[in-house]
C-alpha atoms as a PDB file:
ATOM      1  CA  UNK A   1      13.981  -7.089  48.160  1.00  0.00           C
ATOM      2  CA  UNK A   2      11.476  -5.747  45.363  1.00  0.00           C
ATOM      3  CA  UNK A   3      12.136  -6.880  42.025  1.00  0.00           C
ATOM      4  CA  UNK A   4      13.843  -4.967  39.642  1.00  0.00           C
ATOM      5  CA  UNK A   5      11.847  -2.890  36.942  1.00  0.00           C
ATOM      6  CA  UNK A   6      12.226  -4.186  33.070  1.00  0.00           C
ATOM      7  CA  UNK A   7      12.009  -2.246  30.724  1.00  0.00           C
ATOM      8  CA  UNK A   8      12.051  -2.879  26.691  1.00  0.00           C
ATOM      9  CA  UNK A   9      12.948   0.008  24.428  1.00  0.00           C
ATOM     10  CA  UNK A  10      11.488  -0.412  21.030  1.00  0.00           C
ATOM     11  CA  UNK A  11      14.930   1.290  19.474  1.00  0.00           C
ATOM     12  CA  UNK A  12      18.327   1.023  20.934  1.00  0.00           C
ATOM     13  CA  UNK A  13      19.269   4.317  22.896  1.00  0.00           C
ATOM     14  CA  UNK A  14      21.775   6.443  23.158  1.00  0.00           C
ATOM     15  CA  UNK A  15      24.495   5.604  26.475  1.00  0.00           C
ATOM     16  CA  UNK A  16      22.907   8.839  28.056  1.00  0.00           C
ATOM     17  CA  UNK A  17      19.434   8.057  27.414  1.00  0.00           C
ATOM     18  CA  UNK A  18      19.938   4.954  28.886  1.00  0.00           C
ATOM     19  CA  UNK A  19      21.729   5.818  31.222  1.00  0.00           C
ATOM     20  CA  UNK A  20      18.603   7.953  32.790  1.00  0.00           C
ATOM     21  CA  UNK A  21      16.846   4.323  33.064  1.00  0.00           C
ATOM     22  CA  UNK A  22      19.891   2.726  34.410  1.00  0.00           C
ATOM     23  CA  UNK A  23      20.423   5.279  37.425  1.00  0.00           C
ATOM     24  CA  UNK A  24      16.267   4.872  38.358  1.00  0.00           C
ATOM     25  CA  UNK A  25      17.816   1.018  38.876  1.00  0.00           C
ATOM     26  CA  UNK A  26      16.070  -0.056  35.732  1.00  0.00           C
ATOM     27  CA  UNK A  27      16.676  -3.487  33.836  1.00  0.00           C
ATOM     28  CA  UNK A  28      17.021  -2.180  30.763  1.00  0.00           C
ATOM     29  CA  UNK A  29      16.593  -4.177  27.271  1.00  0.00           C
ATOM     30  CA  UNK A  30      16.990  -2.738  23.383  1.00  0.00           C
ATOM     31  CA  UNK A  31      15.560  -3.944  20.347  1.00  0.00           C
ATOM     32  CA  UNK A  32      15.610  -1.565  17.173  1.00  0.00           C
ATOM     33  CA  UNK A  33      11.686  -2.702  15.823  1.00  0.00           C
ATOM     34  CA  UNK A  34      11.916  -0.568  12.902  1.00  0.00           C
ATOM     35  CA  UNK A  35      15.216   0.805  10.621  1.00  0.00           C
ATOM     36  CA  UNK A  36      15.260   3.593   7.687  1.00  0.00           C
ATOM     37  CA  UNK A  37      17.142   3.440   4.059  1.00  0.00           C
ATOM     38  CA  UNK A  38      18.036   6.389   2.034  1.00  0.00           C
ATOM     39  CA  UNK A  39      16.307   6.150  -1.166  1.00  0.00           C
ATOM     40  CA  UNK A  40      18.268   7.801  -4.129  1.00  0.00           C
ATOM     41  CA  UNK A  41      15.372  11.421  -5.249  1.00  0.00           C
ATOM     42  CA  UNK A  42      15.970  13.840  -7.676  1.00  0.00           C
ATOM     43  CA  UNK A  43      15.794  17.852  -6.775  1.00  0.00           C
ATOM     44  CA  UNK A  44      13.246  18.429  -9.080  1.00  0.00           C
ATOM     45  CA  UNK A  45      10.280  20.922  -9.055  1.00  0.00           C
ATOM     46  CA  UNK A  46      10.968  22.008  -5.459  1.00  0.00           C
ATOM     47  CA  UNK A  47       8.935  24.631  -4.304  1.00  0.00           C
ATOM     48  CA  UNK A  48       9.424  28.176  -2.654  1.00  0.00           C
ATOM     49  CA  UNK A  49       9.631  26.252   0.905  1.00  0.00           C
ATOM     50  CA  UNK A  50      10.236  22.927   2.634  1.00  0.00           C
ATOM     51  CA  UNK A  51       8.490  20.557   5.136  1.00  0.00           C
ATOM     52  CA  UNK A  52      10.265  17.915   7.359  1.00  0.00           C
ATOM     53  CA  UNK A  53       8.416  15.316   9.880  1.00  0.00           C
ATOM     54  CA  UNK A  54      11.729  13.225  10.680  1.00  0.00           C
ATOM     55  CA  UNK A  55      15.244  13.765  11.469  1.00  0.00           C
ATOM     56  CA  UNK A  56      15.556  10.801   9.008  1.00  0.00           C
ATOM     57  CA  UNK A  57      14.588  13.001   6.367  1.00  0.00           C
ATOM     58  CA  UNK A  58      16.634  15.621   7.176  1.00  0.00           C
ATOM     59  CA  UNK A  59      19.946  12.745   7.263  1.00  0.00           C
ATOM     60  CA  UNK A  60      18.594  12.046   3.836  1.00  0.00           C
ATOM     61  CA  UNK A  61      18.425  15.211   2.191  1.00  0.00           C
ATOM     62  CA  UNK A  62      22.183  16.056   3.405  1.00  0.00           C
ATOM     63  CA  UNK A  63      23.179  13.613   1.209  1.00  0.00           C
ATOM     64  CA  UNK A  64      21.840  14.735  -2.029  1.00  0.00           C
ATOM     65  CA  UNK A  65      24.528  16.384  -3.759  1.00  0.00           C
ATOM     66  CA  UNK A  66      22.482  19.580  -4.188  1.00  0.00           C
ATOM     67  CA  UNK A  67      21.802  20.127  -0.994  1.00  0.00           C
ATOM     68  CA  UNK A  68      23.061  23.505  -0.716  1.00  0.00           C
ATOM     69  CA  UNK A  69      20.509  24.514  -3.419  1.00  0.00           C
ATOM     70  CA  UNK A  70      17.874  24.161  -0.777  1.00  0.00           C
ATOM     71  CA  UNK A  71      19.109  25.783   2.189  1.00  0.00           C
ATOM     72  CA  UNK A  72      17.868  29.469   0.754  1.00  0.00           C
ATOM     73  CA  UNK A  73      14.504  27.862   0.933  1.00  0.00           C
ATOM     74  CA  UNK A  74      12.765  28.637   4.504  1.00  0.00           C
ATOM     75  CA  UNK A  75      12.000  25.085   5.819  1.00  0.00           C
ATOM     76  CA  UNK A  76       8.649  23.920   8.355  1.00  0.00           C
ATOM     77  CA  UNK A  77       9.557  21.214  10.757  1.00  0.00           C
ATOM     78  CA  UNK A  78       8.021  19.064  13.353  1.00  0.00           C
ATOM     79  CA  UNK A  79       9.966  18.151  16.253  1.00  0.00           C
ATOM     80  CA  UNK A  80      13.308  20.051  17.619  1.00  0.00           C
ATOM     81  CA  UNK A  81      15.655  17.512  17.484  1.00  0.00           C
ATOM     82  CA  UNK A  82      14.981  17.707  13.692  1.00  0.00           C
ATOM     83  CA  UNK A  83      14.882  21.972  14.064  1.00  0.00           C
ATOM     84  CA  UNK A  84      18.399  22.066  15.721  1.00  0.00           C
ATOM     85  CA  UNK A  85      19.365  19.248  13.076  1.00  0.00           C
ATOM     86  CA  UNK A  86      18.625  21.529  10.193  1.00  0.00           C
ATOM     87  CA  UNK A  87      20.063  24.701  11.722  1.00  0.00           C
ATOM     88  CA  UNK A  88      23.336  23.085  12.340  1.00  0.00           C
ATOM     89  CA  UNK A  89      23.120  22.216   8.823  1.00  0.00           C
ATOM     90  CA  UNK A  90      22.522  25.632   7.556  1.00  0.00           C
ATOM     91  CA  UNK A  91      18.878  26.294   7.077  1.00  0.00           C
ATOM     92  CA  UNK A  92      16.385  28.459   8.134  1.00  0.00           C
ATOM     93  CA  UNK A  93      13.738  27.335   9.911  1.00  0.00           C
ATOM     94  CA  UNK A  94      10.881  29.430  10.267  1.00  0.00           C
ATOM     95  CA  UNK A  95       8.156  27.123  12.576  1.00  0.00           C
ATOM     96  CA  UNK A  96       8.583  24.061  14.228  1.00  0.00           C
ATOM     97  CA  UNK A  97       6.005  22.119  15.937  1.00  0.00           C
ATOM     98  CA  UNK A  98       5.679  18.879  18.194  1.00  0.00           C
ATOM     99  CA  UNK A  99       2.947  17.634  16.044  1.00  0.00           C
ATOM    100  CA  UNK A 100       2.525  17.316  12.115  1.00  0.00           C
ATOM    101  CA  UNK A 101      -1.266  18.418  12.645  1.00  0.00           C
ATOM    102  CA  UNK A 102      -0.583  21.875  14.436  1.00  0.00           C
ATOM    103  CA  UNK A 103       2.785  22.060  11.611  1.00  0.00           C
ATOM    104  CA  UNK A 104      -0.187  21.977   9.163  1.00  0.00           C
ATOM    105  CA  UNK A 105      -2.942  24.685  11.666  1.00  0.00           C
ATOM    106  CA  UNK A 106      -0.123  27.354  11.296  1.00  0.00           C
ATOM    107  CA  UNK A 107       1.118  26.651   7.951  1.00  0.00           C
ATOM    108  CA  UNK A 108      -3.252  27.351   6.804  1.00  0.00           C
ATOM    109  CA  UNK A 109      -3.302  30.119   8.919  1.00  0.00           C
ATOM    110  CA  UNK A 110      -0.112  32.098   8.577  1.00  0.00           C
ATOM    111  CA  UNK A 111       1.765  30.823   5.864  1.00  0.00           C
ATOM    112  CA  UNK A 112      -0.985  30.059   3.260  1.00  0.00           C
ATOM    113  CA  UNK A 113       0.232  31.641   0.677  1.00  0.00           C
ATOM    114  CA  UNK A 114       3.566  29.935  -0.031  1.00  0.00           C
ATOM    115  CA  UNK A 115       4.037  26.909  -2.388  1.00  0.00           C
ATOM    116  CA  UNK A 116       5.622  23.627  -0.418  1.00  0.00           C
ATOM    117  CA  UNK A 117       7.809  20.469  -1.390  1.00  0.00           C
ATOM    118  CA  UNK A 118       7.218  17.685   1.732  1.00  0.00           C
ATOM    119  CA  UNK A 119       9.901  15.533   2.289  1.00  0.00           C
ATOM    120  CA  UNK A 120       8.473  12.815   3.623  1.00  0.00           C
ATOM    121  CA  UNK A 121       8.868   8.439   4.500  1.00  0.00           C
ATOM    122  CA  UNK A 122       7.463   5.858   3.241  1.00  0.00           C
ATOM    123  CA  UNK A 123       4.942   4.934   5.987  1.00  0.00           C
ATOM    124  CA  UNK A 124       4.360   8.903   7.048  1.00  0.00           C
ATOM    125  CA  UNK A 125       0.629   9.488   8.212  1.00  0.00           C
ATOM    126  CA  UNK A 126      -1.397  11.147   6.651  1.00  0.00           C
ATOM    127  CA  UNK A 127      -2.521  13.983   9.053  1.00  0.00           C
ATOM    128  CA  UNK A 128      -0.177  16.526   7.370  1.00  0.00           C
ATOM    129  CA  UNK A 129      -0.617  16.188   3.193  1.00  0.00           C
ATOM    130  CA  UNK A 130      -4.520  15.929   3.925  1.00  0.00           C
ATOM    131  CA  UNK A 131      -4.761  19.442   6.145  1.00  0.00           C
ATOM    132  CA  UNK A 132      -2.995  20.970   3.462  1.00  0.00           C
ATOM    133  CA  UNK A 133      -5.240  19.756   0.927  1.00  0.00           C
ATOM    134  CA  UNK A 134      -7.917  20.951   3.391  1.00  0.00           C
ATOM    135  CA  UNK A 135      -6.698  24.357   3.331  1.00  0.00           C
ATOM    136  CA  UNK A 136      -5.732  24.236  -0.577  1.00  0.00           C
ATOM    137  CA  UNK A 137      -2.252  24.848   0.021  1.00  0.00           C
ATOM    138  CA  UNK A 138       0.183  24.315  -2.993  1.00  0.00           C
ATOM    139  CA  UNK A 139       2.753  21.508  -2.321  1.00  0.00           C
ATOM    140  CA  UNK A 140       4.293  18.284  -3.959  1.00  0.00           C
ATOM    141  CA  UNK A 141       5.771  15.351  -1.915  1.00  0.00           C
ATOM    142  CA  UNK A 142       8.941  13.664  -2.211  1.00  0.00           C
ATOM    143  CA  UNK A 143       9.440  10.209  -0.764  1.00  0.00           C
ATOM    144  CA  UNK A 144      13.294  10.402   0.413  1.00  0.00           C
ATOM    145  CA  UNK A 145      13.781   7.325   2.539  1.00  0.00           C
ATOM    146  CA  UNK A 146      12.006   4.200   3.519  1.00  0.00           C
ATOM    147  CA  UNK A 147      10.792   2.567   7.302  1.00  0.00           C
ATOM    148  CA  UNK A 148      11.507  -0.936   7.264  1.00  0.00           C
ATOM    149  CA  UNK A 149       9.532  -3.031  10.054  1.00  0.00           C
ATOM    150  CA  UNK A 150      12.135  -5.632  11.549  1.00  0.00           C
ATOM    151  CA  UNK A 151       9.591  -7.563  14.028  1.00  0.00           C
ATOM    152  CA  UNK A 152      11.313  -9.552  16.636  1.00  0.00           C
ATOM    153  CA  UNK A 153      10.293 -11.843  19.484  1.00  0.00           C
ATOM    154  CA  UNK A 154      10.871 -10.641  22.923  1.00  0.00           C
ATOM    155  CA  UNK A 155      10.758 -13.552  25.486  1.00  0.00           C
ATOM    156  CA  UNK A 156      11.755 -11.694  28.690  1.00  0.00           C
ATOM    157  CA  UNK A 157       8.754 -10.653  30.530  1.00  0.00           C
ATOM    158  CA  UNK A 158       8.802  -6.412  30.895  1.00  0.00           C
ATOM    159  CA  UNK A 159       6.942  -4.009  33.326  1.00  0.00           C
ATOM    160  CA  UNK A 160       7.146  -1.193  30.604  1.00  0.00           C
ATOM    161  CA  UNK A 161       7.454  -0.505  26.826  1.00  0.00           C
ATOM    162  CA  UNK A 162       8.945   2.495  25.396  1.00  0.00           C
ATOM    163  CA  UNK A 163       7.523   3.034  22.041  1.00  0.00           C
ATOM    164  CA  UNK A 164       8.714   6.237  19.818  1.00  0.00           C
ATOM    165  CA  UNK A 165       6.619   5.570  16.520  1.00  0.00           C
ATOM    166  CA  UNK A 166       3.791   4.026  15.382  1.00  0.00           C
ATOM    167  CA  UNK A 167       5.955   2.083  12.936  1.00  0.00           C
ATOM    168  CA  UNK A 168       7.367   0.615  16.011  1.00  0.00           C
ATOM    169  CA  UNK A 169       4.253  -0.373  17.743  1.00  0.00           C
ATOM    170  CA  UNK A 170       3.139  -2.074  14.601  1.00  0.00           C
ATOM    171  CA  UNK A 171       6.539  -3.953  14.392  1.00  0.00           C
ATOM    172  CA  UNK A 172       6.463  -5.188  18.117  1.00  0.00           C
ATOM    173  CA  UNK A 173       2.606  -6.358  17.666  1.00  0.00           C
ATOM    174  CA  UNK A 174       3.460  -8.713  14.846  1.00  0.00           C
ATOM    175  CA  UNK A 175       5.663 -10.742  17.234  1.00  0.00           C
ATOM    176  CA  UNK A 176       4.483  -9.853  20.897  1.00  0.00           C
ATOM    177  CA  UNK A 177       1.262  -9.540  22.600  1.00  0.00           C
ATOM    178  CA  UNK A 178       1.055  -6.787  24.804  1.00  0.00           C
ATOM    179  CA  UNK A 179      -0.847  -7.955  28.071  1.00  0.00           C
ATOM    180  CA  UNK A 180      -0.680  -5.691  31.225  1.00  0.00           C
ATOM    181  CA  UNK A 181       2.594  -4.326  30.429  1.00  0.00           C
ATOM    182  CA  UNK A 182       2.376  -0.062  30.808  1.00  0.00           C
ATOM    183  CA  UNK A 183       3.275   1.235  27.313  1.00  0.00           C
ATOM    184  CA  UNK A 184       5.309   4.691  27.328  1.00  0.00           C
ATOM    185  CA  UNK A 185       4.721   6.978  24.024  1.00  0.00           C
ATOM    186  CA  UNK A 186       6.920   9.688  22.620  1.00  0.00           C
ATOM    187  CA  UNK A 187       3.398  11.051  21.114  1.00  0.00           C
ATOM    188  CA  UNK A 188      -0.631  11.022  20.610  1.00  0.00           C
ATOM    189  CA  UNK A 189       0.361   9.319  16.965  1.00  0.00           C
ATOM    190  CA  UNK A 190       2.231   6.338  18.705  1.00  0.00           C
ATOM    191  CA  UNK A 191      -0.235   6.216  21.383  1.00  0.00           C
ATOM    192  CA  UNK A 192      -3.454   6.412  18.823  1.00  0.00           C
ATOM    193  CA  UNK A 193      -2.081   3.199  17.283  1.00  0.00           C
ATOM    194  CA  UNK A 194      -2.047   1.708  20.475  1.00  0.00           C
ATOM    195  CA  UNK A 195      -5.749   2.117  20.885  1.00  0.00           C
ATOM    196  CA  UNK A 196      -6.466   0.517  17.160  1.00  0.00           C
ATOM    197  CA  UNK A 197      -5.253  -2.157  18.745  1.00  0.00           C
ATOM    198  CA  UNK A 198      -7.356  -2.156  21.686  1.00  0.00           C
ATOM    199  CA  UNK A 199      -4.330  -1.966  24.124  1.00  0.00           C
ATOM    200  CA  UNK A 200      -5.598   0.055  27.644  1.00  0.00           C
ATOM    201  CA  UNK A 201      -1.823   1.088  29.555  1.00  0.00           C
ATOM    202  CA  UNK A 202      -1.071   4.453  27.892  1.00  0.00           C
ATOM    203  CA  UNK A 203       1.492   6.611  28.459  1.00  0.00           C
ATOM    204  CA  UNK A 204       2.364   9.661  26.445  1.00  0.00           C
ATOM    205  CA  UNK A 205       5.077  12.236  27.355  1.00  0.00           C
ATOM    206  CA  UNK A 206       4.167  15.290  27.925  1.00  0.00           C
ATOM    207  CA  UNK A 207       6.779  16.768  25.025  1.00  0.00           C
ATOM    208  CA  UNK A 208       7.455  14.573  21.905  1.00  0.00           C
ATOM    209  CA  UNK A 209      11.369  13.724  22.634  1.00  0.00           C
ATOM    210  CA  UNK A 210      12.861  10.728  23.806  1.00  0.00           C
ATOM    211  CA  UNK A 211      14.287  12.423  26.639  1.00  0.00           C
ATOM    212  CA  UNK A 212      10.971  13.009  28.234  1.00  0.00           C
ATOM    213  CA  UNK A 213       9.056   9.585  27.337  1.00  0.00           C
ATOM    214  CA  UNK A 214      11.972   8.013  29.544  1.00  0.00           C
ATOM    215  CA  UNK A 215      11.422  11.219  31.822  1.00  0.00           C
ATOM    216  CA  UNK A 216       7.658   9.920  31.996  1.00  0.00           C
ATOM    217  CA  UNK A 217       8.725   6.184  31.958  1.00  0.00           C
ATOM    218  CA  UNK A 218      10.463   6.635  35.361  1.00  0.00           C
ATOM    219  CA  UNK A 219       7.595   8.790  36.987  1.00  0.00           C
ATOM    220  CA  UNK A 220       5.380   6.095  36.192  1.00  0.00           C
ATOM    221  CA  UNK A 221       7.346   3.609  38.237  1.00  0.00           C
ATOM    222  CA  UNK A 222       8.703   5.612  40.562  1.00  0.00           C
END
């Protein structure tokens, strides 16, 4: 009888997500590498519209007691888990993206003349604030919530690694050494941090959700 695939997920899923993994007759094991903390922010000098990255920032800003004072404001995302978030929630969202560098392309090319308040973590990338500096857009940044690496060591040798941030990848490569295990990526971000670190089994999803990098993580073994 052939051995069971093991999979690690770098965060703990959802039953359904899992469940996905568990019905391909995967060994499944969680570990949350990274977790976020609300930080308290004041609504101050917020601009005509708003930029999210994260669904974290999004959880963050709905618990500012002014939040209704925003949702006039027409708001740029990346990713739709964080679009359908913020529509449930009563804004309008006028582009979303996959990526925080093509957020930024059609922000500079359609949208340039609009001022913009980024609501952003503590370890966000860069990509984003620098295009729009690039394209000498208007915008100030607020820093609404913090990533906190929690590093752990996983002893149980794994066929595959699900990895949905590059927070997360740095996390799991303070404790683990990543050898010939295949390494699963929600996105090119994730995966580019990855390749700082020299590591060669790359897989990235073909749509940033965590749906589809288990989607990708079972085609790859199956």
């Amino acid at each position: 009888m052939q051995n069971q695939i093991r999979i690690l997920s770098t965060k703990k899923l959802l039953s359904n997500q899992k469940q996905y993994l568990l019905n391909a007759d995967f060994n499944v094991i969680e570990a949350d590498f990274i977790k976020t903390h609300n930080k308290n922010f004041e609504l101050n000098h917020i601009n005509e519209s708003l930029i999210f990255t994260s669904q974290n920032a999004v959880l963050s800003v709905l618990e500012h007691e002014k939040v209704d004072q925003l949702k006039s404001k027409n708001v740029f995302c990346v990713g739709l888990k964080t679009k359908d978030l913020l529509e449930k929630n009563g804004f309008n969202v006028m582009a979303y993206t996959g990526y925080a560098q093509d957020l930024a392309e059609i922000i500079a090319l359609v949208y340039s003349d609009e001022s913009y308040t980024f609501f952003s973590g503590n370890l966000r990338r860069d990509a984003l604030p620098d295009a729009l500096k690039q394209a000498h857009i208007k915008f100030n940044e607020i820093t609404i919530y913090e990533t906190i690496l929690t590093p752990q060591k996983i002893n149980s040798k794994v066929d595959g690694i699900l990895f949905f941030s590059p927070s997360a990848v740095e996390s799991f490569l303070e404790e683990n050494k990543i050898k010939d295990e295949i390494c699963i990526c929600i996105g090119t971000t994730t995966a580019d941090t990855l390749e700082i670190n020299k590591i060669k089994n790359i897989v990235i999803a073909n749509q940033p959700t965590v749906e589809n990098t288990i989607i990708q993580c079972i085609n790859e073994f199956k």
